[in-house]
N, C-alpha and C. Protein backbone atom coordinates (compact mmCIF):
# COMPACT_ATOMS: atom_id res chain seq x y z
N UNK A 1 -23.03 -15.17 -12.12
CA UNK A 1 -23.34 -13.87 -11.57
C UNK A 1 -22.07 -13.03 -11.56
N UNK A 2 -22.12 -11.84 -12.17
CA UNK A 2 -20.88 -11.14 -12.15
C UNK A 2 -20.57 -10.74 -10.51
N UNK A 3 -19.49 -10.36 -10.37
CA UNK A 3 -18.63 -10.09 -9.00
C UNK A 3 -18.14 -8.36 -9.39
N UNK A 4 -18.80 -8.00 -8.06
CA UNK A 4 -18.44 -6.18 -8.16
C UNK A 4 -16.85 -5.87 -8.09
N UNK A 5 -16.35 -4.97 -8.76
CA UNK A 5 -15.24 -4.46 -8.23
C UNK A 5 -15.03 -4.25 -7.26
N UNK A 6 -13.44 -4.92 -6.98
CA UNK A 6 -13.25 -4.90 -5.56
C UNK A 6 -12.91 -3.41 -5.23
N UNK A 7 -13.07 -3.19 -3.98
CA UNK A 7 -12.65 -1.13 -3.68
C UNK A 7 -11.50 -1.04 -3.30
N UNK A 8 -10.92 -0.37 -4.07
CA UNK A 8 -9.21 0.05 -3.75
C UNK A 8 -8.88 0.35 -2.40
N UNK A 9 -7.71 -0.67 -2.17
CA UNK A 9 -7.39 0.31 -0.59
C UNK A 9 -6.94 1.27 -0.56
N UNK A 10 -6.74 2.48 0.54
CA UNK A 10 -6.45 3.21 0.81
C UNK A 10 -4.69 3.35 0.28
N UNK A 11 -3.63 2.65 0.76
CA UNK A 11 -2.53 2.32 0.26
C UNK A 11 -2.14 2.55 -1.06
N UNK A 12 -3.00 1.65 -1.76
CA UNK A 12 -2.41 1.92 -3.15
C UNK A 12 -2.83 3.18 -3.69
N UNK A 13 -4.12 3.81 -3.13
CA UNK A 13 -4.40 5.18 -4.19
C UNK A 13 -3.33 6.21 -3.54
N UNK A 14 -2.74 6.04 -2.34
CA UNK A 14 -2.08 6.78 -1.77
C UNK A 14 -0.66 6.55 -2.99
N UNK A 15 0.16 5.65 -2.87
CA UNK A 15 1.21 4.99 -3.81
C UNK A 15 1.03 5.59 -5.02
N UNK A 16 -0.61 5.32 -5.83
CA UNK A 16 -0.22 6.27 -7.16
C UNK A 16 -0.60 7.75 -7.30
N UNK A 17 -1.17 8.22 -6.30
CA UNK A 17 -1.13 10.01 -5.64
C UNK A 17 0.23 10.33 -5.71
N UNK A 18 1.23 9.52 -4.49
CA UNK A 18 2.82 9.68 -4.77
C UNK A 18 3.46 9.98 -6.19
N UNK A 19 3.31 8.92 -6.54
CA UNK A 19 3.97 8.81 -7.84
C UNK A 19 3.44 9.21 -9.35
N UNK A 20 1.85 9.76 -8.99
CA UNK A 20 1.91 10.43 -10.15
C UNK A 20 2.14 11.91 -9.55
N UNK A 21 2.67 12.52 -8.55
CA UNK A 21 2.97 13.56 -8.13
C UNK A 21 4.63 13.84 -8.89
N UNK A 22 5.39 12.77 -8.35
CA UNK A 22 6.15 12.68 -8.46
C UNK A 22 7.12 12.41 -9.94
N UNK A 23 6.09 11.91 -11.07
CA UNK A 23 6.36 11.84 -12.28
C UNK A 23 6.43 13.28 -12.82
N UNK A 24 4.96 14.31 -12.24
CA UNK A 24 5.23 15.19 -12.78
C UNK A 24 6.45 16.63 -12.34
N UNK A 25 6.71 15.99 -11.31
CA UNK A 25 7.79 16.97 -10.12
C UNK A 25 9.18 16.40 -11.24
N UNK A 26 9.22 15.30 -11.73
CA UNK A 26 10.85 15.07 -12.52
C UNK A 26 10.59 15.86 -13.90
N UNK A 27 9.61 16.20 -14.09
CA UNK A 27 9.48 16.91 -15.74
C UNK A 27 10.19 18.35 -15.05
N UNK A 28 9.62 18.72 -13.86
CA UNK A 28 9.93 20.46 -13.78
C UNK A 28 11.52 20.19 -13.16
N UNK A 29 11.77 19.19 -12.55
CA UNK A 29 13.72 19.06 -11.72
C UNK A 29 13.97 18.99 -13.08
N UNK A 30 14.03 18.48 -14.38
CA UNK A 30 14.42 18.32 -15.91
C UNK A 30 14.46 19.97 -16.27
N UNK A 31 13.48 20.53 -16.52
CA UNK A 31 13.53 21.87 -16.93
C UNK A 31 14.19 22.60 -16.16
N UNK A 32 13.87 22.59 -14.71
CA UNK A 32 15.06 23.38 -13.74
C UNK A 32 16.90 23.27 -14.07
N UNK A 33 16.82 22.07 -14.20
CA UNK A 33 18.24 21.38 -14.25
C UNK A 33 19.07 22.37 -15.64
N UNK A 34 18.13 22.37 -16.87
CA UNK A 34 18.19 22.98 -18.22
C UNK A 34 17.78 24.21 -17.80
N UNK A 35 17.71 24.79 -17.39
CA UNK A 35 17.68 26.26 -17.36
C UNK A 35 19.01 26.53 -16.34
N UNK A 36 19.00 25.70 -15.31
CA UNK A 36 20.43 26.24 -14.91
C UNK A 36 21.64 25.93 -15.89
N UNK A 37 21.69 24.81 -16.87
CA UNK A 37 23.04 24.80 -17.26
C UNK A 37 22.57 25.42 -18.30
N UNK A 38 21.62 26.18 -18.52
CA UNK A 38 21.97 27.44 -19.87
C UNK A 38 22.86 28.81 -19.22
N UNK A 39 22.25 29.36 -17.92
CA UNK A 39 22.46 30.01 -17.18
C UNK A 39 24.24 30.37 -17.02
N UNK A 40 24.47 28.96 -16.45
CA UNK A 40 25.96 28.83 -15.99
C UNK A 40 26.80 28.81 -17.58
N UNK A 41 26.64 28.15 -18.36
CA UNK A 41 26.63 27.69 -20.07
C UNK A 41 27.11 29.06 -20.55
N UNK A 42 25.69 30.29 -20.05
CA UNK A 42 25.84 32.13 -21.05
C UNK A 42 26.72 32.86 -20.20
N UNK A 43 27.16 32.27 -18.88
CA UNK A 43 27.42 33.32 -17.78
C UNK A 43 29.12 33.42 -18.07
N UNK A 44 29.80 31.94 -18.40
CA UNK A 44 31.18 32.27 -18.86
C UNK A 44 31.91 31.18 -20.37
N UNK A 45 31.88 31.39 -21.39
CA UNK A 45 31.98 30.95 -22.09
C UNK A 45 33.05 29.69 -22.21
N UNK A 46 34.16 29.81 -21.48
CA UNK A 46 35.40 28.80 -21.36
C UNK A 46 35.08 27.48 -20.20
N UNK A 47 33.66 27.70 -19.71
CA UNK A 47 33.08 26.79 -18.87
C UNK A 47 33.12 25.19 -19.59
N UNK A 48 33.81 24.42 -18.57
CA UNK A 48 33.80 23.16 -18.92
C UNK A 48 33.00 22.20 -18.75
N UNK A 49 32.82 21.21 -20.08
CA UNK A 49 31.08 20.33 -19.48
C UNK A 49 31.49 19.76 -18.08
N UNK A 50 32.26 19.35 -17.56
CA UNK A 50 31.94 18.68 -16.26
C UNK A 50 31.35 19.80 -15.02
N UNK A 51 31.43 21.08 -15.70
CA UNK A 51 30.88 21.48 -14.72
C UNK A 51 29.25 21.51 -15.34
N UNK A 52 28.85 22.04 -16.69
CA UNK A 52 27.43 21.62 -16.93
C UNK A 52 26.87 20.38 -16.64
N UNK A 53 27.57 19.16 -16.39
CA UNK A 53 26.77 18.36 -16.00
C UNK A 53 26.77 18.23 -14.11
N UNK A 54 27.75 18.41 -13.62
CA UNK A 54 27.55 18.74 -12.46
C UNK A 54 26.55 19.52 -11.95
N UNK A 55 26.30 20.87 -12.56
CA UNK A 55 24.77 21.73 -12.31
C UNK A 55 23.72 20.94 -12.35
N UNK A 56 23.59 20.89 -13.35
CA UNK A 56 22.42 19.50 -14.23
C UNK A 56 21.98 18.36 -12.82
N UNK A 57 23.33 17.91 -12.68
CA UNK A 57 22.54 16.67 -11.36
C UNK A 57 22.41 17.31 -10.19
N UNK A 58 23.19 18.98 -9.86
CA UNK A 58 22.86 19.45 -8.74
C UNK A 58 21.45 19.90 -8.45
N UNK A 59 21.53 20.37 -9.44
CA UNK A 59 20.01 21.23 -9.40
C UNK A 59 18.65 20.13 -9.52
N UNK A 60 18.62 19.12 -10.49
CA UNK A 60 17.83 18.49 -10.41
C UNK A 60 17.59 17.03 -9.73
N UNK A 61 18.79 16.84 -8.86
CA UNK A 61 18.32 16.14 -7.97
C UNK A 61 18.11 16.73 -6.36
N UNK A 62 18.46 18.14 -6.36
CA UNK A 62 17.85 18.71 -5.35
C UNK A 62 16.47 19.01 -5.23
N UNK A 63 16.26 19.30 -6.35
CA UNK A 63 14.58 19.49 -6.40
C UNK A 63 13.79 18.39 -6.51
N UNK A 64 14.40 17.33 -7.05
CA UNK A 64 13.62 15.80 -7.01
C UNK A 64 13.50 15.78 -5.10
N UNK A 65 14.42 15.82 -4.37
CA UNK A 65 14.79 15.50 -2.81
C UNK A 65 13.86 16.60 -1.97
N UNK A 66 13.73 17.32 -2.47
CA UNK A 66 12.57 18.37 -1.80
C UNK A 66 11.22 18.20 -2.11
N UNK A 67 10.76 18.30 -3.18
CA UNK A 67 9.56 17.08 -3.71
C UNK A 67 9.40 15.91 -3.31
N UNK A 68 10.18 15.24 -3.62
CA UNK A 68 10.00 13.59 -2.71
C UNK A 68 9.23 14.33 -1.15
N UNK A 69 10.67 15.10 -0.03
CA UNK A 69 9.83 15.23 0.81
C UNK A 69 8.89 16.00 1.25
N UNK A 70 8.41 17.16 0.63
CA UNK A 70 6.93 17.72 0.71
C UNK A 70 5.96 16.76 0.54
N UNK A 71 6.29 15.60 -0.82
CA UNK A 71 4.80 14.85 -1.47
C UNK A 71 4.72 13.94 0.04
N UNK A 72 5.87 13.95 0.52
CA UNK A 72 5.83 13.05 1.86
C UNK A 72 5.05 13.03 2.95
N UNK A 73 4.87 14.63 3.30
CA UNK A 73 4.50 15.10 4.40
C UNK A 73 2.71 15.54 4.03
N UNK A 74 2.39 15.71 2.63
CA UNK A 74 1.32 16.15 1.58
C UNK A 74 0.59 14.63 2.18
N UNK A 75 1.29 13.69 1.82
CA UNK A 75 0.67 12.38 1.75
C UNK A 75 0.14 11.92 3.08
N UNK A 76 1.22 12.16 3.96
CA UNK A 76 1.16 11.59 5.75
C UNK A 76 -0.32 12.46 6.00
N UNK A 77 -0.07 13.83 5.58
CA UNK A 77 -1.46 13.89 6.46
C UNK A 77 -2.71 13.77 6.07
N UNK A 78 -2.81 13.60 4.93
CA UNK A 78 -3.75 13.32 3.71
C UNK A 78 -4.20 11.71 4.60
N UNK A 79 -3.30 11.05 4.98
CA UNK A 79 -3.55 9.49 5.40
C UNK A 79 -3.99 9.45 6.97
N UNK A 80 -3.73 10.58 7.67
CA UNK A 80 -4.56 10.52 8.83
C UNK A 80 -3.62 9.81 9.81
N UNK A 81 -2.10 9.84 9.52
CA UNK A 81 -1.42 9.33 10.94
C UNK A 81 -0.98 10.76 11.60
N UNK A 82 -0.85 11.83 10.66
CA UNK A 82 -0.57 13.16 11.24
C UNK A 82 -1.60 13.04 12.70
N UNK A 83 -2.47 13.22 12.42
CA UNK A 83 -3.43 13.20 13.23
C UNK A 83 -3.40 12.19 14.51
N UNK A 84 -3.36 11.02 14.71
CA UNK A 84 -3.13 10.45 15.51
C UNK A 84 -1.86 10.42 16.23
N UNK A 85 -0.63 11.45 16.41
CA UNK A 85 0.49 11.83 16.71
C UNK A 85 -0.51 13.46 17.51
N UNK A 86 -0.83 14.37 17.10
CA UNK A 86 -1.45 15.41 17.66
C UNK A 86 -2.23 15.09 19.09
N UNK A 87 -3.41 13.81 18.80
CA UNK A 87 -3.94 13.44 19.93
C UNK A 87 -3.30 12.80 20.78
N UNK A 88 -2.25 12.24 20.58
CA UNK A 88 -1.62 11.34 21.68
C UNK A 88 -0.86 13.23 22.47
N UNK A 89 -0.15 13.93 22.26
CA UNK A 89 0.50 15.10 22.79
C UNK A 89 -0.71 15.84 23.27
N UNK A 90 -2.14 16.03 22.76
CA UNK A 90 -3.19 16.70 23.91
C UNK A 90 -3.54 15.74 25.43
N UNK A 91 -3.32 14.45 25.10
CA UNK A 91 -3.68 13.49 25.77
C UNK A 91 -2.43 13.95 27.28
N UNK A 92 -1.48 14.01 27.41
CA UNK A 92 -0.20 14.04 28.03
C UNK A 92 -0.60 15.72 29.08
């Protein structure tokens, strides 16, 4: 007798919600990153790569770190502990 698929927990669809959020948030910190070191790159010509690559990881690991924590806060309440933090403070 075949056996039904088991039903995903909650956890893991949450985990790949994250992370396919987050795969596509490093394509746009990539393009961000490249548009700033064109920027800085046209703005003075005698510019040295350590500073293009310095932009490069500034810019796009700031925007990876802000993404990470929005998808964070996207996710928490999506999962319903937001919520159980609200009722405990009406409760008081």
């Amino acid at each position: 007798m075949p056996r039904p698929d088991p039903v995903p927990s909650p956890r893991r669809s949450t985990l790949r919600r994250f992370w396919r959020t987050m795969r596509f948030m490093a394509l746009l910190a990539i393009a961000c990153a490249a548009v700033a070191v064109v920027l800085v790159a046209r703005g003075d010509p005698t510019t040295h790569v350590h500073m293009l690559i310095a932009t490069a990881l500034g810019v796009g690991l700031t925007v990876l770190l802000g993404t990470a924590l929005m998808t964070l806060v996207f996710v928490s309440n999506s999962s319903g502990h937001d919520s159980e933090a609200a009722h405990f403070e009406e409760e008081e």
